[in-house]
N, C-alpha and C. Protein backbone atom coordinates (compact mmCIF):
# COMPACT_ATOMS: atom_id res chain seq x y z
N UNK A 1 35.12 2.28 3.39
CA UNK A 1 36.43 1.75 3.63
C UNK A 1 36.92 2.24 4.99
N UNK A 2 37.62 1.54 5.44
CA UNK A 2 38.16 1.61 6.75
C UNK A 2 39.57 1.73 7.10
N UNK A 3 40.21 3.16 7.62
CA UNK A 3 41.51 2.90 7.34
C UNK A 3 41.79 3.41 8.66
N UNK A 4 42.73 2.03 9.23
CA UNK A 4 43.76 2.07 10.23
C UNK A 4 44.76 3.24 10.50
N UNK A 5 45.07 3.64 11.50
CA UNK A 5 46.07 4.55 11.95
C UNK A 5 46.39 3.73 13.35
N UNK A 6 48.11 4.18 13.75
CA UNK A 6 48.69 3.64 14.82
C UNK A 6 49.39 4.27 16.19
N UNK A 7 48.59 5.27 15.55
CA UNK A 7 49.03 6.90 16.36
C UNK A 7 48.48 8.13 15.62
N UNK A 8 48.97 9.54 16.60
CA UNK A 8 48.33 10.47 16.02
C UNK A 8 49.07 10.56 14.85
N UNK A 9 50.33 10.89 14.90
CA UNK A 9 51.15 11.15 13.63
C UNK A 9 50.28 10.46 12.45
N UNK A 10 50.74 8.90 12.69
CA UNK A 10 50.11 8.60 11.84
C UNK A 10 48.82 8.77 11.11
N UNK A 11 47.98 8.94 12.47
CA UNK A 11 46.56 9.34 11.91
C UNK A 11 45.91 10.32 11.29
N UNK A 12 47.15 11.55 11.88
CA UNK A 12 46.81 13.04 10.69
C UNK A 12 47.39 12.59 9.33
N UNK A 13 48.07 11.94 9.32
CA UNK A 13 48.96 11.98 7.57
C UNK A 13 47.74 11.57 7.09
N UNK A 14 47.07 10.07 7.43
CA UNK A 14 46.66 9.25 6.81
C UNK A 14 44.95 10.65 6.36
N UNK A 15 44.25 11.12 7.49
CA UNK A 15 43.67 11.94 7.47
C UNK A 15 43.25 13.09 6.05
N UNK A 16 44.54 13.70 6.39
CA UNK A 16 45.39 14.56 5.34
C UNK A 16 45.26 13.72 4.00
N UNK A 17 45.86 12.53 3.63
CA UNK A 17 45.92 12.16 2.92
C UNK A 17 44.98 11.29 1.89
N UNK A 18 44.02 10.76 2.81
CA UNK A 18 42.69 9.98 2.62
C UNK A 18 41.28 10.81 2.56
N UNK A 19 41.26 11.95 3.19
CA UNK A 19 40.13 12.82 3.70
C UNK A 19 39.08 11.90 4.13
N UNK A 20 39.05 11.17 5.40
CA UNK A 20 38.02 10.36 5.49
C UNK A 20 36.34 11.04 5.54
N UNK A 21 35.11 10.56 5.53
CA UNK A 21 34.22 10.96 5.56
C UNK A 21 33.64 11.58 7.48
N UNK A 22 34.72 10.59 8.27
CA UNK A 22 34.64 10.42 9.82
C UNK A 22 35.86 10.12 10.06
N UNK A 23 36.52 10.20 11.30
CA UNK A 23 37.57 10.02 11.68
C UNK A 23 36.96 9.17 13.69
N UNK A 24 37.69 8.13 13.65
CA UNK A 24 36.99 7.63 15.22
C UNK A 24 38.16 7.61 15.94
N UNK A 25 38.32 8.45 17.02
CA UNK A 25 39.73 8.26 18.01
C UNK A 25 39.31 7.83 19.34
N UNK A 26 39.73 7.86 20.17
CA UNK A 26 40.30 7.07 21.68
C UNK A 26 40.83 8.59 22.16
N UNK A 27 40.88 8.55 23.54
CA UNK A 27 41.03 9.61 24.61
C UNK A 27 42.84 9.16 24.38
N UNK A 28 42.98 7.94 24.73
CA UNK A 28 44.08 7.55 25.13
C UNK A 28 44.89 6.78 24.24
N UNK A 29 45.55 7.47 23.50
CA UNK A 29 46.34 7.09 22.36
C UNK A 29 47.57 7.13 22.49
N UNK A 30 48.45 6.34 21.28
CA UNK A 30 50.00 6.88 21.66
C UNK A 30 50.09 8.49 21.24
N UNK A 31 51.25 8.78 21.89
CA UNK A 31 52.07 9.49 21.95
C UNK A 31 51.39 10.96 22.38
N UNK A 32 49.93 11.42 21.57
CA UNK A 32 49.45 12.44 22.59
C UNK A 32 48.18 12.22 22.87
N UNK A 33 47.44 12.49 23.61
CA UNK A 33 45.92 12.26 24.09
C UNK A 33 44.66 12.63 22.74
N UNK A 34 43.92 11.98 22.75
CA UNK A 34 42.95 11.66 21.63
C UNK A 34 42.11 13.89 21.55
N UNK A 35 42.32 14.35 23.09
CA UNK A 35 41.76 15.59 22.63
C UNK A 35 42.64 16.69 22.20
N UNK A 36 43.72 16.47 22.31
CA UNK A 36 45.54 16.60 21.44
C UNK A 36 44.78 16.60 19.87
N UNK A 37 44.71 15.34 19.15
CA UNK A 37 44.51 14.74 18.36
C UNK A 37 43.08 15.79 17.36
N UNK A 38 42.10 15.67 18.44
CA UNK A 38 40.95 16.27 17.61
C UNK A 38 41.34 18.27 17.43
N UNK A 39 42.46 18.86 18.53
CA UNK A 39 42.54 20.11 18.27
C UNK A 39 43.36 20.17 17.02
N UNK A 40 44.39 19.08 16.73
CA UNK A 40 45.43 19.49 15.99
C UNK A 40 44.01 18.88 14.12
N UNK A 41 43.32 17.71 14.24
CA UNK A 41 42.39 17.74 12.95
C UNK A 41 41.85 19.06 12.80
N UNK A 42 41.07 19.31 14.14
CA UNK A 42 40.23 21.20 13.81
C UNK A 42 40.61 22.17 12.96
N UNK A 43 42.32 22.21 13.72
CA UNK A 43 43.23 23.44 13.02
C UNK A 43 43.79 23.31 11.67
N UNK A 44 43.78 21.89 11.20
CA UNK A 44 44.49 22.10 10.17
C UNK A 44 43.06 22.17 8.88
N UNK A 45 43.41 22.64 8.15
CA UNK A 45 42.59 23.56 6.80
C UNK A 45 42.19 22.05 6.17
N UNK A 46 42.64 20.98 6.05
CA UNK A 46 42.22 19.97 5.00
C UNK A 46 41.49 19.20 6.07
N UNK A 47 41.22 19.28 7.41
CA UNK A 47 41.05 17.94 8.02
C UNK A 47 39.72 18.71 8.76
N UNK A 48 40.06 20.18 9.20
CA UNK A 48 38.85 20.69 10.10
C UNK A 48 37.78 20.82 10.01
N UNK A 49 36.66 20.22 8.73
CA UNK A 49 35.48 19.36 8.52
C UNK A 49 34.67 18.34 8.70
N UNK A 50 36.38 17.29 8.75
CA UNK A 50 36.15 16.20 9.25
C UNK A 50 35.54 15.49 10.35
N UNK A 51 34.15 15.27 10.50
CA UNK A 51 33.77 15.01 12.03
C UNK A 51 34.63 13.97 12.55
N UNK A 52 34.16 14.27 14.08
CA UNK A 52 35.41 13.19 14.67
C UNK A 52 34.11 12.47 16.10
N UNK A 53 34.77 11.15 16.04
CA UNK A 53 33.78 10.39 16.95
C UNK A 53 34.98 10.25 18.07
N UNK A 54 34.36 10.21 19.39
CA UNK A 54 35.75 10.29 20.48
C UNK A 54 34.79 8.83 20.75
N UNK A 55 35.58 7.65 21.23
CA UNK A 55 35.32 6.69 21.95
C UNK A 55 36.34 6.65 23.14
N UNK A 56 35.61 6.94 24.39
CA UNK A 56 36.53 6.80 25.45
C UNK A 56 35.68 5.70 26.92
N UNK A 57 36.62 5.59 27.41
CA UNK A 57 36.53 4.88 28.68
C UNK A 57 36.42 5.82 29.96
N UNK A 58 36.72 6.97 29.50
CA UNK A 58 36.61 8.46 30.60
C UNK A 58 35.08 8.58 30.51
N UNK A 59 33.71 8.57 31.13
CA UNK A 59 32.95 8.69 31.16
C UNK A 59 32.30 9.79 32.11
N UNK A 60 33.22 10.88 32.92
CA UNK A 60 32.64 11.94 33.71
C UNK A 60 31.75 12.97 32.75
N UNK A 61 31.23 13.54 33.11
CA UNK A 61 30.63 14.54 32.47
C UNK A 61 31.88 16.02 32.33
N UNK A 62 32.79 16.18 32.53
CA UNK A 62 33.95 16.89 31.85
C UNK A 62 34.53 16.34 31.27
N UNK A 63 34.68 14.77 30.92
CA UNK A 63 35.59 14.47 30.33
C UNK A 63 34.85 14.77 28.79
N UNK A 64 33.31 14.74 28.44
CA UNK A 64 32.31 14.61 27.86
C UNK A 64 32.60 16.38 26.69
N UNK A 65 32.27 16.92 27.70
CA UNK A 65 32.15 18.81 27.79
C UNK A 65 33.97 18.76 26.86
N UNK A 66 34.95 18.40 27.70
CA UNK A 66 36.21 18.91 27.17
C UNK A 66 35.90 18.31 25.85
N UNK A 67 35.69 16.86 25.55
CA UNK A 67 36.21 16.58 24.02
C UNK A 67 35.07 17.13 22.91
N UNK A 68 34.05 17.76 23.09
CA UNK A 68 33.00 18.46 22.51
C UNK A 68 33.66 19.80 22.28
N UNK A 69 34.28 20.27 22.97
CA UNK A 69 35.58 21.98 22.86
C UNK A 69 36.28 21.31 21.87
N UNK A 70 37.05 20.00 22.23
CA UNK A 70 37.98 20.28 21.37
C UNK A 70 38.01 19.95 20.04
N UNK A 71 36.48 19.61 19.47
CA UNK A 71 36.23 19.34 18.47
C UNK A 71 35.62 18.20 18.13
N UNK A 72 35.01 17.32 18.96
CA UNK A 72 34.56 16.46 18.44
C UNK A 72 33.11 16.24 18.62
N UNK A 73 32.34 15.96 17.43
CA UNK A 73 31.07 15.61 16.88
C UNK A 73 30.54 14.75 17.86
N UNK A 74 30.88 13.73 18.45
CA UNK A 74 30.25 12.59 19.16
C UNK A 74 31.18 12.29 20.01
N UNK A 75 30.64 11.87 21.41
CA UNK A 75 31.10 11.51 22.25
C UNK A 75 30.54 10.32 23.21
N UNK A 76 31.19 8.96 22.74
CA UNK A 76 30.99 7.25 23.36
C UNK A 76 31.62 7.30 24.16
N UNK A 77 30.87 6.20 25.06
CA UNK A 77 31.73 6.01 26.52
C UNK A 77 31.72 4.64 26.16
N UNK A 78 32.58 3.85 26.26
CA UNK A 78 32.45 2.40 26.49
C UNK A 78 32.18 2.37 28.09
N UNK A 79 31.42 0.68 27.80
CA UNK A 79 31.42 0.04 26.78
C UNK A 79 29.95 0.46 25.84
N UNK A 80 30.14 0.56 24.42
CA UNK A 80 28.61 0.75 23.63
C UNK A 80 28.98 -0.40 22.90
N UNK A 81 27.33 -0.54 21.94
CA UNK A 81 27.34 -1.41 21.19
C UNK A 81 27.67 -0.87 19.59
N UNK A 82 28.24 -1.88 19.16
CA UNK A 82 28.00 -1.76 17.42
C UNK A 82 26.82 -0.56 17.01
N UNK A 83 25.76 -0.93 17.54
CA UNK A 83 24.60 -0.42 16.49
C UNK A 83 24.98 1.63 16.94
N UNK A 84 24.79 1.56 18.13
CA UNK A 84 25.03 3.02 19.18
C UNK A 84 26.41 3.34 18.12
N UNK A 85 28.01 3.00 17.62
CA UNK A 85 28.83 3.59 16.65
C UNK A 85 27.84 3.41 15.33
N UNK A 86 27.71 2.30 15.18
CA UNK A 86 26.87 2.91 12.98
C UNK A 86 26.06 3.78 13.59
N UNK A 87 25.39 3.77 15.01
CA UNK A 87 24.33 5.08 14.52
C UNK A 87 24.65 6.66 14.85
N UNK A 88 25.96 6.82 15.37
CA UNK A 88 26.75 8.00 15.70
C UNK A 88 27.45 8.23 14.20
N UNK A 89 27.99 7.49 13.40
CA UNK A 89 28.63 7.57 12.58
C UNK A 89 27.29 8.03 11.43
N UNK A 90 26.25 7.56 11.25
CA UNK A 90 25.20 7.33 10.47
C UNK A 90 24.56 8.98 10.70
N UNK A 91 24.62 9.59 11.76
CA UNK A 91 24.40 10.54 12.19
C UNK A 91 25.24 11.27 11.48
N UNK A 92 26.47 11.62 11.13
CA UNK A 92 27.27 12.29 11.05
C UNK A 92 27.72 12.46 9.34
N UNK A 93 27.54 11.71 8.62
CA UNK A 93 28.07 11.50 7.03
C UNK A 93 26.73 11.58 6.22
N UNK A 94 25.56 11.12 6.68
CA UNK A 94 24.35 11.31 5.90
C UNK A 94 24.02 13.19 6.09
């Protein structure tokens, strides 16, 4: 199942509340930045298991390094394909 979020707020409640198996964010989200996002899943006790897939459009090799600190499992650069997410995700829950 696949569940939408529309922000971070939103996306920790839903998080918190759903315990997804993966969580997939964006660098560039509302209200705080997607590596905002993966420190505040890390820290909290119900969510900091949760792998997290960063899909970003930042493709430097620090932008790479920072979101790997701040917690996240995988790191996409768009543009990728379909198969490159099921197989990051496929990586991560099996």
């Amino acid at each position: 199942m696949v569940i939408k979020a529309y922000d971070a707020k939103d996306g920790m409640s839903k998080a918190i509340n759903h315990q997804p198996d993966a969580i997939i964010t964006d660098v560039v989200i509302p209200e705080i930045s997607g590596f905002e996002f993966c420190r505040q899943l890390k820290k909290n006790p119900v969510t900091q298991k949760v792998p997290i897939i960063i899909c970003s459009s930042k493709n430097q090799p620090i932008d790479r390094i920072w979101g790997m600190r701040q917690g996240a499992n995988v790191y996409l650069t768009k543009p990728f394909t379909k198969q490159q997410l099921i197989s990051a995700l496929k990586s991560l829950v099996e």
